[in-house]
N, C-alpha and C. Protein backbone atom coordinates (compact mmCIF):
# COMPACT_ATOMS: atom_id res chain seq x y z
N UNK A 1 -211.22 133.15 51.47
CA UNK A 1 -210.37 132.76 50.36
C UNK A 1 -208.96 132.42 50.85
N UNK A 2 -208.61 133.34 51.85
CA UNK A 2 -207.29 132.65 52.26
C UNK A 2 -207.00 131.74 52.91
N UNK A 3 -208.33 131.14 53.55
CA UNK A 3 -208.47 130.05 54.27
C UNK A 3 -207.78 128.48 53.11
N UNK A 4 -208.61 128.96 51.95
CA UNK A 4 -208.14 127.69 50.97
C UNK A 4 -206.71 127.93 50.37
N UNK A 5 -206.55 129.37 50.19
CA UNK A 5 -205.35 128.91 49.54
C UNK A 5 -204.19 129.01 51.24
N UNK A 6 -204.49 128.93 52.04
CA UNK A 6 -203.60 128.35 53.11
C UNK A 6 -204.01 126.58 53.25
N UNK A 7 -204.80 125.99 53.10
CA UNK A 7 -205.30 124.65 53.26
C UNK A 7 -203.78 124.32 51.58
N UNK A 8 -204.44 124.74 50.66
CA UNK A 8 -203.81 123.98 49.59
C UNK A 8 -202.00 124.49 49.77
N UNK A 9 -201.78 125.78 50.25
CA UNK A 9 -200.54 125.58 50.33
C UNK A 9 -200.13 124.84 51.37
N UNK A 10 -200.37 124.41 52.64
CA UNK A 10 -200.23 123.27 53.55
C UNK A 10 -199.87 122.26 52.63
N UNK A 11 -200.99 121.81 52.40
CA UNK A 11 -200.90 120.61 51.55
C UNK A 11 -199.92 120.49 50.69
N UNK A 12 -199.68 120.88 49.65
CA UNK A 12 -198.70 120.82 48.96
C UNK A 12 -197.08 121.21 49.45
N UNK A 13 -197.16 121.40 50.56
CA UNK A 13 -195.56 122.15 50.51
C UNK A 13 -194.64 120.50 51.47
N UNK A 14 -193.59 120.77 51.36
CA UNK A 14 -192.51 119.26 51.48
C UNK A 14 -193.09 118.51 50.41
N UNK A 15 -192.97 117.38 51.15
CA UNK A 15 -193.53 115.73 50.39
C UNK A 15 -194.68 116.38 49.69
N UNK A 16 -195.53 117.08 49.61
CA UNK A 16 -196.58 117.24 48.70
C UNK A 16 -195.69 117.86 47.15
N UNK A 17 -194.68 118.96 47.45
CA UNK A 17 -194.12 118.65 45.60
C UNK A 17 -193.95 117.63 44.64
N UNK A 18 -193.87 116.47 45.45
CA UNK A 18 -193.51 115.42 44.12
C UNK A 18 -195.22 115.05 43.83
N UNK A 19 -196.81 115.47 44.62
CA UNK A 19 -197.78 115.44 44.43
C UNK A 19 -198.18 116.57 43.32
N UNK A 20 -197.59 117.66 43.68
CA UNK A 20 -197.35 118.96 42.53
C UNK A 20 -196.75 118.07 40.89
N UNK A 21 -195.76 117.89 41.12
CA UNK A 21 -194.46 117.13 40.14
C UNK A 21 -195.61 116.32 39.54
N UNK A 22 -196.30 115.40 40.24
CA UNK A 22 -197.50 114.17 39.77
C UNK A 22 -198.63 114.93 38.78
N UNK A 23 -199.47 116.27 39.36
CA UNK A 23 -200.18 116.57 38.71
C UNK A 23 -199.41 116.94 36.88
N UNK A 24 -198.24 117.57 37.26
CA UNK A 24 -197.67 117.90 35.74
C UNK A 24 -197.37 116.91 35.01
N UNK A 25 -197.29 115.81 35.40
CA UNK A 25 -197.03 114.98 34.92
C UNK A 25 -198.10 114.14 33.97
N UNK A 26 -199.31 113.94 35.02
CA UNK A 26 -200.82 113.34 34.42
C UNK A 26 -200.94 114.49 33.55
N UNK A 27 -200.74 115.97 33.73
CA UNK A 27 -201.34 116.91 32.63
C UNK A 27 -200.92 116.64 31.37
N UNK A 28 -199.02 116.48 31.32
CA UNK A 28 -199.16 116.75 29.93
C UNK A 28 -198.39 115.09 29.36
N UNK A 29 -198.72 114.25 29.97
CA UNK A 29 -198.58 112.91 29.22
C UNK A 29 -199.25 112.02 29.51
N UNK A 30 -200.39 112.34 29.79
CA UNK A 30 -202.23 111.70 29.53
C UNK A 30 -202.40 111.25 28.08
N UNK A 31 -203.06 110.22 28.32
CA UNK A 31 -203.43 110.39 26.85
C UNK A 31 -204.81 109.80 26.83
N UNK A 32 -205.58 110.30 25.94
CA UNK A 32 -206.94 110.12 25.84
C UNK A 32 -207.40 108.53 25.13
N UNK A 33 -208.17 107.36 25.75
CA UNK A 33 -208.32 106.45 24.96
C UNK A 33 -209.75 106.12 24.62
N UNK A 34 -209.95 105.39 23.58
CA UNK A 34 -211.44 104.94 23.21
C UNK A 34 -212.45 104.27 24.38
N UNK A 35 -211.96 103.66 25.36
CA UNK A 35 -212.51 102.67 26.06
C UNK A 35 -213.12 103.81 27.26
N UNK A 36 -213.09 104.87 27.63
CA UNK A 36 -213.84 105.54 27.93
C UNK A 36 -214.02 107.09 27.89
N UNK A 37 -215.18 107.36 28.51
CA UNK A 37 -216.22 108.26 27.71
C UNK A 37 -215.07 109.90 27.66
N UNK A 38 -214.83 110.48 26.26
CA UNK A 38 -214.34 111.39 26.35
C UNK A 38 -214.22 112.59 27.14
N UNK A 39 -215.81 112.87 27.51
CA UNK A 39 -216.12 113.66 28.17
C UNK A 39 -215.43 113.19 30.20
N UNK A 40 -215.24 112.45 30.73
CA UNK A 40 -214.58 111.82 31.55
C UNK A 40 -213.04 112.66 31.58
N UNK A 41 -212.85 111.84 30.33
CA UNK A 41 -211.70 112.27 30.57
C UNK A 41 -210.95 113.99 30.42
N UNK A 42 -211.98 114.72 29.80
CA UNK A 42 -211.72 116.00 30.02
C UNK A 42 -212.20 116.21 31.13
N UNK A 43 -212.60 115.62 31.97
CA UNK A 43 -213.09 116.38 33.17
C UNK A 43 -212.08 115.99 34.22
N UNK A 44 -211.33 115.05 33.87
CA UNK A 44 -210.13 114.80 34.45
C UNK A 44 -209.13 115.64 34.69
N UNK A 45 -208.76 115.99 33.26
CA UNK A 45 -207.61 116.87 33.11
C UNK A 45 -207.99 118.36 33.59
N UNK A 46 -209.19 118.99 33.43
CA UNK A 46 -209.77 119.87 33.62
C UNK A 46 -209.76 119.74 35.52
N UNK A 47 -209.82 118.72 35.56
CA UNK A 47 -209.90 119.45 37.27
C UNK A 47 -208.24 119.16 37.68
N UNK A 48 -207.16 118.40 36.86
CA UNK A 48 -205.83 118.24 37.27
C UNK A 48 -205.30 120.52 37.10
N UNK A 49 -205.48 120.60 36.26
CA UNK A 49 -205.28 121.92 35.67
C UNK A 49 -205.65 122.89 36.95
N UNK A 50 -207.28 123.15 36.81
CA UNK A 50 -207.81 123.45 37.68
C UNK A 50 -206.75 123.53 39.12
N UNK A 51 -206.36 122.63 39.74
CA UNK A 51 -205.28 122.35 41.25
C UNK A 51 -204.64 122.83 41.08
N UNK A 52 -203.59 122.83 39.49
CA UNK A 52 -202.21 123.65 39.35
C UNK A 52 -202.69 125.05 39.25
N UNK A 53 -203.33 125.74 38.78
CA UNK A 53 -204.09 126.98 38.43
C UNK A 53 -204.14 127.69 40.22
N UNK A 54 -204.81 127.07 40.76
CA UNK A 54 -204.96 127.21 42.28
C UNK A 54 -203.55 127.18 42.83
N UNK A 55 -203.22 126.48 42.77
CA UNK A 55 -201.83 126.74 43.28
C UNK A 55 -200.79 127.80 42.79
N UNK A 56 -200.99 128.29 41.66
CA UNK A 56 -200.03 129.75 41.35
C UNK A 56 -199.72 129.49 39.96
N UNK A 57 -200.05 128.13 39.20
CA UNK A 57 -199.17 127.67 38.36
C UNK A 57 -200.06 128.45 36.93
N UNK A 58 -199.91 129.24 36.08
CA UNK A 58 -200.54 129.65 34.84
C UNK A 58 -200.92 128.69 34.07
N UNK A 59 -202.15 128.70 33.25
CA UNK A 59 -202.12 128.04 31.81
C UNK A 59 -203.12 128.78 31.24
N UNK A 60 -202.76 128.84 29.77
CA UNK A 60 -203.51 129.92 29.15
C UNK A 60 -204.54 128.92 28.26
N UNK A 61 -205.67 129.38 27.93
CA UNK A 61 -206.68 128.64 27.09
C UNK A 61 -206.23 128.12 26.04
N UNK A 62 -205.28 128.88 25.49
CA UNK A 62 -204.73 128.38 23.92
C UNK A 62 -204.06 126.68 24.25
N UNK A 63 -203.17 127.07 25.52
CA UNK A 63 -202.32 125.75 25.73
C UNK A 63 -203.02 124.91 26.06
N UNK A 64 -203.91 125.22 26.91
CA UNK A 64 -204.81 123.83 27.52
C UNK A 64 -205.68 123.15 26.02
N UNK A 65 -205.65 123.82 25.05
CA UNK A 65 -206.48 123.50 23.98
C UNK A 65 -205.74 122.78 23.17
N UNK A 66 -204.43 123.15 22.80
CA UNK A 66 -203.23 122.47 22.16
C UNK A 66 -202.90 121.09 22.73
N UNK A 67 -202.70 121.18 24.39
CA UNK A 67 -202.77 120.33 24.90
C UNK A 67 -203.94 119.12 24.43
N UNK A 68 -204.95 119.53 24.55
CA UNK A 68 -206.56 118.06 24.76
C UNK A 68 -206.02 117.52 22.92
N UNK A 69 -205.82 118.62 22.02
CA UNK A 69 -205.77 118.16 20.72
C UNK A 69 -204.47 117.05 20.59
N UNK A 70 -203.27 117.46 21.60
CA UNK A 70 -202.69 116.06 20.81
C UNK A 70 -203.05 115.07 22.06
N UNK A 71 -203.77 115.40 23.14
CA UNK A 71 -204.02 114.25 23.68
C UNK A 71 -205.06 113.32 23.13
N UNK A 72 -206.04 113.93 22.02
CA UNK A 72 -207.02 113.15 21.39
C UNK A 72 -206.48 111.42 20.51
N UNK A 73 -207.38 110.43 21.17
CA UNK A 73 -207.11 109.33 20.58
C UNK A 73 -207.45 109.63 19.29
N UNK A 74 -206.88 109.03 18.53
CA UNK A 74 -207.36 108.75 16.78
C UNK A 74 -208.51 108.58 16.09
N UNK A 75 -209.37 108.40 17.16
CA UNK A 75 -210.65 108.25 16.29
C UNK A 75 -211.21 110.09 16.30
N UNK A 76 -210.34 110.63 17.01
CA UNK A 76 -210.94 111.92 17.35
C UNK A 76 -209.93 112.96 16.41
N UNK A 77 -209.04 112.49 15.43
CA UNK A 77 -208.22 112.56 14.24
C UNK A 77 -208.97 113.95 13.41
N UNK A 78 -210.10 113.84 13.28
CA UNK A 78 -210.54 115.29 12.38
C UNK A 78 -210.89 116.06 13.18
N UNK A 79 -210.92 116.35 14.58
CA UNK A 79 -210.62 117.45 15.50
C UNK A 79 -209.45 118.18 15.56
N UNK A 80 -208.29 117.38 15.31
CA UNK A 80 -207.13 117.98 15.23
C UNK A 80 -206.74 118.99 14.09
């Protein structure tokens, strides 16, 4: 186990923060569109999360859930 989280802290540390900075960024101003398959795209965000999670960064179920709801395109309107 410490093998990976020494690989991912390598990775990320200098020039890899603004790769850190990138994932927060796709997390929370994504936005979900019709043109492809929903399920895609949660598996997107789900593995962006996933990296920050690994790396030290918290998110609690409630937020990640708050989160997908206003990322839902409009046709997905009575989920919200």
């Amino acid at each position: 186990m410490s093998e990976v989280w020494n690989y991912l802290e390598n990775f990320y540390q200098g020039k890899g923060q603004y790769k850190v900075a990138q994932l927060f960024v796709d997390v929370f101003k994504e936005h979900f569109i019709n043109t492809i398959l929903i399920e895609e795209q949660l598996t997107d965000i789900s593995k962006k999360v996933h990296k920050l999670k690994n790396l030290g960064y918290e998110f609690k179920d409630t937020m990640i859930t708050m989160l997908i709801m206003v990322l839902l395109p409009d046709s997905y309107a009575l989920l919200r």
